[in-house]
Protein backbone atom coordinates (compact mmCIF):
# COMPACT_ATOMS: atom_id res chain seq x y z
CA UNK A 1 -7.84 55.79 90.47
CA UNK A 2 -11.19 57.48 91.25
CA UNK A 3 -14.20 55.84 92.65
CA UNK A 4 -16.43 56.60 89.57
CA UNK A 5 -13.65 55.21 87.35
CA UNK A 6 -13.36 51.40 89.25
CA UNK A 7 -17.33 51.52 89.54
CA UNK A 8 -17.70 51.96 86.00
CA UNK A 9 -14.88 49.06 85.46
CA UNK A 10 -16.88 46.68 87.74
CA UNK A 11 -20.05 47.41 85.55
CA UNK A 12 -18.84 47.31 82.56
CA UNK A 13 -17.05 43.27 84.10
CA UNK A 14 -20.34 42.57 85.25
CA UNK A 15 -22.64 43.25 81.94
CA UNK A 16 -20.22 41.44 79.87
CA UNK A 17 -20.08 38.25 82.44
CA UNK A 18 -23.87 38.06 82.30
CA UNK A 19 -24.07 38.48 78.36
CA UNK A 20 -22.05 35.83 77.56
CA UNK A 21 -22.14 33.62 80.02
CA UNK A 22 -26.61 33.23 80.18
CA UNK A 23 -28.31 29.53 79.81
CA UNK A 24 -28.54 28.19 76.26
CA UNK A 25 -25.98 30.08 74.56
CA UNK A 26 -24.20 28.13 71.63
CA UNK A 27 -21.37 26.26 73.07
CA UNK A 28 -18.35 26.06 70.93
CA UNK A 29 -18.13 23.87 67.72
CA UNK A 30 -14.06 22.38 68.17
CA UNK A 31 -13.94 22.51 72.31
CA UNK A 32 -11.39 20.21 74.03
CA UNK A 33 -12.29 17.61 77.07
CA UNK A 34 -11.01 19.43 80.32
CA UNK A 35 -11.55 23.04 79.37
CA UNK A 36 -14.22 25.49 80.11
CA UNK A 37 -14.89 28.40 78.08
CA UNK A 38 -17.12 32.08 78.40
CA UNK A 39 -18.01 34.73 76.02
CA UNK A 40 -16.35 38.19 76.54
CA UNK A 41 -16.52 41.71 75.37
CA UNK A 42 -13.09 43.15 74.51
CA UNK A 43 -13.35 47.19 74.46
CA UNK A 44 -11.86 48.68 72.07
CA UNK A 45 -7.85 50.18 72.81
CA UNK A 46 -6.86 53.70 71.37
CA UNK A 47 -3.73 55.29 71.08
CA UNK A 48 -2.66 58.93 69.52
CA UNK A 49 -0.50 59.40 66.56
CA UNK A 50 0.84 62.13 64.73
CA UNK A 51 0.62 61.90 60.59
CA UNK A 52 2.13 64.20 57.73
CA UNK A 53 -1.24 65.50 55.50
CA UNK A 54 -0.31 66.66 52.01
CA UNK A 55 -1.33 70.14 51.55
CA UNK A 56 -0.99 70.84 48.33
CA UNK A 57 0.05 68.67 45.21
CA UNK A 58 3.53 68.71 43.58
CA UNK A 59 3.75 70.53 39.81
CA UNK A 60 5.53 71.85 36.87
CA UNK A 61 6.12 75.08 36.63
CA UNK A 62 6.94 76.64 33.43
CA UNK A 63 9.33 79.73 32.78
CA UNK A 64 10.21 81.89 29.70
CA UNK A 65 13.78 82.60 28.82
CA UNK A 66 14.83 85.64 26.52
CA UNK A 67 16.35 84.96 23.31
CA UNK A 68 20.06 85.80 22.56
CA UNK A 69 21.38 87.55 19.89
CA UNK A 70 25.03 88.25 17.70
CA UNK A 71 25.82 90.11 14.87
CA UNK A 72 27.72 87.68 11.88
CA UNK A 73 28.91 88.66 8.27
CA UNK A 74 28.56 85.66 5.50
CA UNK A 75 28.38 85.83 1.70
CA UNK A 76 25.49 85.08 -0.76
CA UNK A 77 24.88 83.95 -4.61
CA UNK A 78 24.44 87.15 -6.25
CA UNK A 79 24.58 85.10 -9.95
CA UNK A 80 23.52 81.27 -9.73
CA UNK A 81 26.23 79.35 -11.74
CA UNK A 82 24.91 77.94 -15.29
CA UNK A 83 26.09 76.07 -18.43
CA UNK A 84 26.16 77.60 -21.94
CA UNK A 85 25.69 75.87 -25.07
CA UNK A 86 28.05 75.94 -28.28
CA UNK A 87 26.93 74.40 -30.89
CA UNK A 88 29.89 72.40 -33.73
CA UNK A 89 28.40 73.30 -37.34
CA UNK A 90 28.43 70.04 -40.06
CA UNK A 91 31.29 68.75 -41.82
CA UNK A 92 30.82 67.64 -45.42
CA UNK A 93 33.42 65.73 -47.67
CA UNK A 94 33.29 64.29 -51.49
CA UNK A 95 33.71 60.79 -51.73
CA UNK A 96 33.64 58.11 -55.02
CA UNK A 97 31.92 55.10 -55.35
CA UNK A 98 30.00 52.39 -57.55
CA UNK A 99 26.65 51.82 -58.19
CA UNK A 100 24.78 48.86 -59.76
CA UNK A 101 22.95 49.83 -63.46
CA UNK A 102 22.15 46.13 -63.90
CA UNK A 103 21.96 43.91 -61.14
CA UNK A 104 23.38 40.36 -62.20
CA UNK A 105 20.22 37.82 -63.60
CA UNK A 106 20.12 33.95 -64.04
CA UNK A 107 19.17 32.53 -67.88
CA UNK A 108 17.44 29.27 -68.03
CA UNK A 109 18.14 26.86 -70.89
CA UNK A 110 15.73 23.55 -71.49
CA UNK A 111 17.90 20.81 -72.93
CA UNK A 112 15.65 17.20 -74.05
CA UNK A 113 15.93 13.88 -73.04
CA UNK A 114 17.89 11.27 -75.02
CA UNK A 115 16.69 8.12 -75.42
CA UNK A 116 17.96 4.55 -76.08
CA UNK A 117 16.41 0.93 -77.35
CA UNK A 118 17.14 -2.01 -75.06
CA UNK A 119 15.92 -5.84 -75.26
CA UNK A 120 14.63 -7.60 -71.90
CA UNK A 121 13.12 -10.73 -70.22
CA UNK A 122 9.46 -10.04 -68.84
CA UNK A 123 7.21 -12.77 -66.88
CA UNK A 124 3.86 -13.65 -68.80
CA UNK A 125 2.49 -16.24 -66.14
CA UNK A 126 4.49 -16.39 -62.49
CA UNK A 127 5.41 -19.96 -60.72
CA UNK A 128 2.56 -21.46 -59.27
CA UNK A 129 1.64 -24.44 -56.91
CA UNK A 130 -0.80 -27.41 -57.98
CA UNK A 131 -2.02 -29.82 -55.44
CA UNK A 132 -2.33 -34.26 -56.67
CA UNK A 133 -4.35 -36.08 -54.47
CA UNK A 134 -2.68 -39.40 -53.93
CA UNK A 135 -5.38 -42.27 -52.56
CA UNK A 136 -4.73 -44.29 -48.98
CA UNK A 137 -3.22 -47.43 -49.24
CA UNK A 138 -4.33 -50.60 -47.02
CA UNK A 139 -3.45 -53.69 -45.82
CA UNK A 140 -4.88 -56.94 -44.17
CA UNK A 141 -3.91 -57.83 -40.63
CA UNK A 142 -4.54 -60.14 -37.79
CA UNK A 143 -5.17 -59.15 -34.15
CA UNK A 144 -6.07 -60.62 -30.87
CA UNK A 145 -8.78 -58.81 -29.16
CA UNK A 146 -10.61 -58.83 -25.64
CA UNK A 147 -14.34 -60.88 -26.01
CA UNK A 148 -14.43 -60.47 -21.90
CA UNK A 149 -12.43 -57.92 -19.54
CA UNK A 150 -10.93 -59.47 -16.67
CA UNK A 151 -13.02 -59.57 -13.49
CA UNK A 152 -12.47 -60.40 -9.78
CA UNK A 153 -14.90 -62.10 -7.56
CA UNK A 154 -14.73 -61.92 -3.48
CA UNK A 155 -15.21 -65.06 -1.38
CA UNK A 156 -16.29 -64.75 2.09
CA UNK A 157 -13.77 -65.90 4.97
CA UNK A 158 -15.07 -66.87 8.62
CA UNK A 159 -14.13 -65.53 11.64
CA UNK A 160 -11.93 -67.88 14.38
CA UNK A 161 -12.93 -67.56 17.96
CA UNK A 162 -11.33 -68.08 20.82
CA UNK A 163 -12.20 -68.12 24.87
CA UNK A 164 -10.02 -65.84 27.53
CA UNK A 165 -9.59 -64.59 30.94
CA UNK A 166 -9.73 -61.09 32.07
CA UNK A 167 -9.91 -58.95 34.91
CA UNK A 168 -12.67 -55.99 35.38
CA UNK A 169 -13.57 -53.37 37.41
CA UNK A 170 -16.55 -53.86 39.90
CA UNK A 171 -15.97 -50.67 41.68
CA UNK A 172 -14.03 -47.61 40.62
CA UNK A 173 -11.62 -46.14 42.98
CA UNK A 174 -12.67 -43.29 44.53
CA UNK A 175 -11.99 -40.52 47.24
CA UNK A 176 -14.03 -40.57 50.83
CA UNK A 177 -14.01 -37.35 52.59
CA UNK A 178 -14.93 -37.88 56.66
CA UNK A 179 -15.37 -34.37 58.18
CA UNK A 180 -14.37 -34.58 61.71
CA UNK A 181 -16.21 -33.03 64.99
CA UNK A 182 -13.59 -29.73 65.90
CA UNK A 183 -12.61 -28.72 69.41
CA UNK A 184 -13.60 -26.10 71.81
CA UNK A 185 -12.42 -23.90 74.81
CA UNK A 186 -14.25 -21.45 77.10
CA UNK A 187 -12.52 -17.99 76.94
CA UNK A 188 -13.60 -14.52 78.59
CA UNK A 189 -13.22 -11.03 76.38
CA UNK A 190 -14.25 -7.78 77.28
CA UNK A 191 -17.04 -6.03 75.44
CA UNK A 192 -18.00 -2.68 75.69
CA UNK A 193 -21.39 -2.22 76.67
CA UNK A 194 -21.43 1.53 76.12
CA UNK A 195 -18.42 3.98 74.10
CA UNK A 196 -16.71 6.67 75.58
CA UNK A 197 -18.28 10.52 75.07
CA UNK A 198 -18.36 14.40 76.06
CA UNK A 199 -20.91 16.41 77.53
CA UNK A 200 -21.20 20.10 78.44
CA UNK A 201 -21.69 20.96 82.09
CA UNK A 202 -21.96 24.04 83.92
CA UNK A 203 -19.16 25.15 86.35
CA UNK A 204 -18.85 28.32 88.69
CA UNK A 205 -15.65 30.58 87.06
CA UNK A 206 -15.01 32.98 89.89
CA UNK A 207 -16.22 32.79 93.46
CA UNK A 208 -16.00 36.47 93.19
CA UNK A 209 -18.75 36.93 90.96
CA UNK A 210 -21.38 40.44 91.68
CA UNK A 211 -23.84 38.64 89.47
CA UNK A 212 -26.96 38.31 91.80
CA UNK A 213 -28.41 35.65 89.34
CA UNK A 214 -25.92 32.51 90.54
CA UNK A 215 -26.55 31.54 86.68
CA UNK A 216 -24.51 34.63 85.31
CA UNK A 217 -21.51 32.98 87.06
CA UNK A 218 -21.32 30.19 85.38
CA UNK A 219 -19.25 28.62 81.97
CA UNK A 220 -19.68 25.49 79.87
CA UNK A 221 -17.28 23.11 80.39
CA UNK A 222 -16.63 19.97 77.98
CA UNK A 223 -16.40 17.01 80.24
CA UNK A 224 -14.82 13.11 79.70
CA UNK A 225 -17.64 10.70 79.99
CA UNK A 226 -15.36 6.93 80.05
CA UNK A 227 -16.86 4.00 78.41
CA UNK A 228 -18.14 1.05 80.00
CA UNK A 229 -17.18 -2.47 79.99
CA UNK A 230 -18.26 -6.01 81.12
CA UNK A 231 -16.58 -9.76 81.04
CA UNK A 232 -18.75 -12.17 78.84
CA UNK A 233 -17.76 -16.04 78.88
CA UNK A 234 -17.78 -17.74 74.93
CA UNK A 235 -16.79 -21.35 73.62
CA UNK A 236 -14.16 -20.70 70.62
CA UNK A 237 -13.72 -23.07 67.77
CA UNK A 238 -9.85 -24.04 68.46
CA UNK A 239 -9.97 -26.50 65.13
CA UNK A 240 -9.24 -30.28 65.37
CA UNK A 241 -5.64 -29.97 64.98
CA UNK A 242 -5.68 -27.50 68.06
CA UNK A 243 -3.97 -25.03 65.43
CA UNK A 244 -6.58 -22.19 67.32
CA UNK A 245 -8.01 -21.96 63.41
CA UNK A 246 -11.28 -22.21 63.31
CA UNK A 247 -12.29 -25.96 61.88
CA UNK A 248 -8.93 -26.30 60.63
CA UNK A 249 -7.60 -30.24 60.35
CA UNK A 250 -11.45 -31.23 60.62
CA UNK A 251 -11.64 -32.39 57.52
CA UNK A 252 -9.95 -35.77 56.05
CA UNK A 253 -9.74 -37.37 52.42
CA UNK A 254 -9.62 -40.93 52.93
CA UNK A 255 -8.44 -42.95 49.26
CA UNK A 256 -10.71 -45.72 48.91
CA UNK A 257 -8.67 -48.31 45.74
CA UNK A 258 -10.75 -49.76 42.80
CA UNK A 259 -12.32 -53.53 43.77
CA UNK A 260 -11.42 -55.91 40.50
CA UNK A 261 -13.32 -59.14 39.94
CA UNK A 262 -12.66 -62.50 37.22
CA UNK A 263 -14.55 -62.97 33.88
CA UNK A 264 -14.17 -65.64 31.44
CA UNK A 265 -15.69 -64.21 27.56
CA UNK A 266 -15.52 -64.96 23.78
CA UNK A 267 -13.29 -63.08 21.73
CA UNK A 268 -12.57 -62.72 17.74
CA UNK A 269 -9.04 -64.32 17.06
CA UNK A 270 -9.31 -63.26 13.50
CA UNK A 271 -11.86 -61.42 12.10
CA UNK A 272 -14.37 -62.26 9.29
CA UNK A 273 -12.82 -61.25 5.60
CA UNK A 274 -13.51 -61.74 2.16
CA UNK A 275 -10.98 -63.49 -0.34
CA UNK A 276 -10.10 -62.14 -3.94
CA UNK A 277 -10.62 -64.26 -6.53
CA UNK A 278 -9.29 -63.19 -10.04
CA UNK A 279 -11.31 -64.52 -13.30
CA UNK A 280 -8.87 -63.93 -15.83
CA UNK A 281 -10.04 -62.08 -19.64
CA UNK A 282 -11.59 -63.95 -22.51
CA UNK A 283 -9.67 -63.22 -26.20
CA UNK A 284 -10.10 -64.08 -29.79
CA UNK A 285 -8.49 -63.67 -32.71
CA UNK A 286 -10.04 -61.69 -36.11
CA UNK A 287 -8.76 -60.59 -39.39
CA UNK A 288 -9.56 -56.87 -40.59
CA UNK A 289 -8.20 -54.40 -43.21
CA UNK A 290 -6.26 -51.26 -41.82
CA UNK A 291 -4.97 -48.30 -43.66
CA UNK A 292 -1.25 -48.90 -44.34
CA UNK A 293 -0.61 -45.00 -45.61
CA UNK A 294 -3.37 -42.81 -45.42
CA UNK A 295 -4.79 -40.57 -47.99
CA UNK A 296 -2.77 -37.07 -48.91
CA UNK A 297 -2.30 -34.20 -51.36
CA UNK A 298 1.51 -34.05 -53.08
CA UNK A 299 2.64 -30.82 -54.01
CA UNK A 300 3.50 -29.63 -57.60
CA UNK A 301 5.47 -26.83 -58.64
CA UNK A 302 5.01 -24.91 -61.99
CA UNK A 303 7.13 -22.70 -63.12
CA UNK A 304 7.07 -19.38 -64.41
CA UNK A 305 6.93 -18.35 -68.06
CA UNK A 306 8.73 -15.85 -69.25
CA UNK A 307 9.18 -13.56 -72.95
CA UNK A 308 11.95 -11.45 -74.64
CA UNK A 309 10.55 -7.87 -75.60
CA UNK A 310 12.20 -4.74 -77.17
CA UNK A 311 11.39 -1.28 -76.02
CA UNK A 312 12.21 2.51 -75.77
CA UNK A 313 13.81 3.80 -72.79
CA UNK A 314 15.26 6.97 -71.66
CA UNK A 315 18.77 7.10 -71.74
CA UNK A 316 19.23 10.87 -70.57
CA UNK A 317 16.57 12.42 -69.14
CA UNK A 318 15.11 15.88 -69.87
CA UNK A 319 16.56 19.55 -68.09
CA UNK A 320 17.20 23.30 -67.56
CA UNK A 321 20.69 24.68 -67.28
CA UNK A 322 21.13 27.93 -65.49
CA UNK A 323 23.15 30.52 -66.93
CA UNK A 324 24.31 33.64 -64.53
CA UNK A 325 24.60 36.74 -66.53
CA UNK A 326 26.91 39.26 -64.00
CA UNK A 327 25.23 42.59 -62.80
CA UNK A 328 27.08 45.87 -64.77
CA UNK A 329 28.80 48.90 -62.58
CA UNK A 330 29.40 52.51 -62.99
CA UNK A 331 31.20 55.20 -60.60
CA UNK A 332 29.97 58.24 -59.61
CA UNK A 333 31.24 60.85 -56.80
CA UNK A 334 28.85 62.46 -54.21
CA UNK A 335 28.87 64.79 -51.45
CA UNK A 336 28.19 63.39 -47.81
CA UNK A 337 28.34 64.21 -43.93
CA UNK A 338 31.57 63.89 -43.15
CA UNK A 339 31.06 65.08 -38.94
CA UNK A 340 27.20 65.72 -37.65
CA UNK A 341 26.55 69.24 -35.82
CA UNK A 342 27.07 68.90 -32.12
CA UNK A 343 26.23 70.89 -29.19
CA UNK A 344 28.62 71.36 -26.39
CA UNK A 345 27.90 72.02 -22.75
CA UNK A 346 30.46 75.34 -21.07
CA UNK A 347 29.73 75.70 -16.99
CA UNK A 348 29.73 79.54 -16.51
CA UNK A 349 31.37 80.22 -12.88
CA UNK A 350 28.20 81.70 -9.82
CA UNK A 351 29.08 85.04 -8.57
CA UNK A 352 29.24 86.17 -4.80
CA UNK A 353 28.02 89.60 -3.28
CA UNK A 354 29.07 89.88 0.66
């Protein structure tokens, strides 16, 4: 290697070293305790390579062909093919038959009604209904009947006393609580008077730097700053059942009974009631006219009334009697179509010319 070459290396060292690596430059965000880290310049690496360039596109080229050629022999319609026409001339023949002169008619004949004298009961007046009114009919009875209803009347009873002996309550039982005084003991614990941390110092990276500012030599190093600690003395509430839970056991339900006393008093044996008293009814006894069968309408029939009359009645009645009178006949002979003209279709063959 030349001597320009390695002093152009060492320069090119040198200017990166004191780029990155000057006072106040942004340390980095995710750096780890123990490690020290410097900004460098890479330069860039090149290398030669040989490539295949398209030229010129790829295409579609199109060429003509000649046509080919052969001599054949084939035959053609000289005469289409067609159908001719003959046409079947009528047929006549002489037949007989009859015709009607006189179709056949209907004669209507009117022949009166007959009549015949007959005797018969009629009704003059129908059956009727008439209504008698037939009086009420009485008689005299005795009866006893109520002057006064019966009525009751209540009679106050007294109430009986007599004098017992009872017990009471003077005091209701009831539940004391006494809340006792818990114990204590002196314990030491370590409290951190100040959490561990990082800081960023500088630190020289090579002893061999050319740098004549001591500065340029330099990197940022994350450092380990341990936290710091000191013994404090404290009374702990150990409880009173020296469980170690704070006031546990400390406090006590004491059951304190009910205090009864001795009372002589009064008291209703039976209570105060009325009596029922009955005051029976008051009757007497009167005479009075009643209707036995009361008043009414009876129910009459009349009968009808009837006469014997003579009349006029028809015995046959009156009608028209149809007569047919047959139709008359007479034969006569005539000419008709015995087979209608017809047409019939003849193919006529097509004709070839080579």
């Amino acid at each position: 290697m030349t001597k320009s070459t390695i002093l152009f290396t060492a320069l090119f060292v040198f200017s990166a070293v004191s780029l990155f690596a000057q006072p106040g430059v942004t340390t980095p965000s995710n750096g780890e305790p123990g490690k020290c880290y410097a900004k460098c310049l890479i330069p860039d690496e090149y290398e030669t390579v040989t490539e295949k360039v398209e030229v010129a596109p790829a295409g579609v080229r199109y060429e003509i062909v000649p046509a080919k050629f052969k001599t054949v022999t084939e035959q053609v319609v000289a005469t289409e093919g067609a159908k001719a026409l003959e046409t079947t001339p009528v047929e006549y023949e002489t037949v007989t038959e009859q015709v009607v002169v006189k179709p056949e008619t209907k004669k209507y004949t009117y022949v009166p009604a007959t009549y015949e004298t007959v005797t018969e009961k009629v009704m003059v007046k129908p059956e009727s209904k008439k209504y008698v009114y037939v009086p009420a009919v009485y008689e005299t009875v005795t009866e006893k009947v109520m002057v006064k209803p019966e009525t009751k009347r209540l009679i106050p009873v007294p109430a009986k006393y007599e004098t017992v002996t009872e017990q009471y309550v003077v005091r209701e039982a009831y539940t004391k609580i006494e809340i006792l005084e818990p114990q204590y003991k002196t314990v030491e614990e370590k409290v951190m008077t100040q959490p561990a941390t990082t800081r960023w110092v500088k630190r020289t990276a090579d002893e061999n730097c050319l740098s004549a500012d001591p500065n340029d030599c330099l990197v940022w190093c994350l450092v380990e700053v341990p936290a710091t600690y000191k013994v404090v003395k404290k009374k702990v509430n150990i409880g009173c059942d020296g469980s170690g839970v704070a006031n546990s056991g400390c406090i006590k339900e004491v059951q304190v009974p009910a205090k009864m006393g001795t009372r002589t008093k009064k008291v209703v044996k039976t209570p105060a009631t009325y009596k029922e008293e009955i005051i029976p009814a008051e009757y007497k006894t009167i005479t009075k006219k009643v209707i036995k069968t009361p008043a009414t309408y009876k129910e009459e029939i009349i009968p009808a009334e009837y006469k014997t009359i003579t009349k006029k009645v028809i015995k046959t009645p009156a009608k028209v009697v149809e007569e047919v009178i047959p139709a008359q006949y007479k034969t006569i002979t005539k000419k008709v179509v015995k087979s209608a003209p017809a047409t019939q279709e003849k193919a006529v063959a097509v004709e070839y010319t080579t």
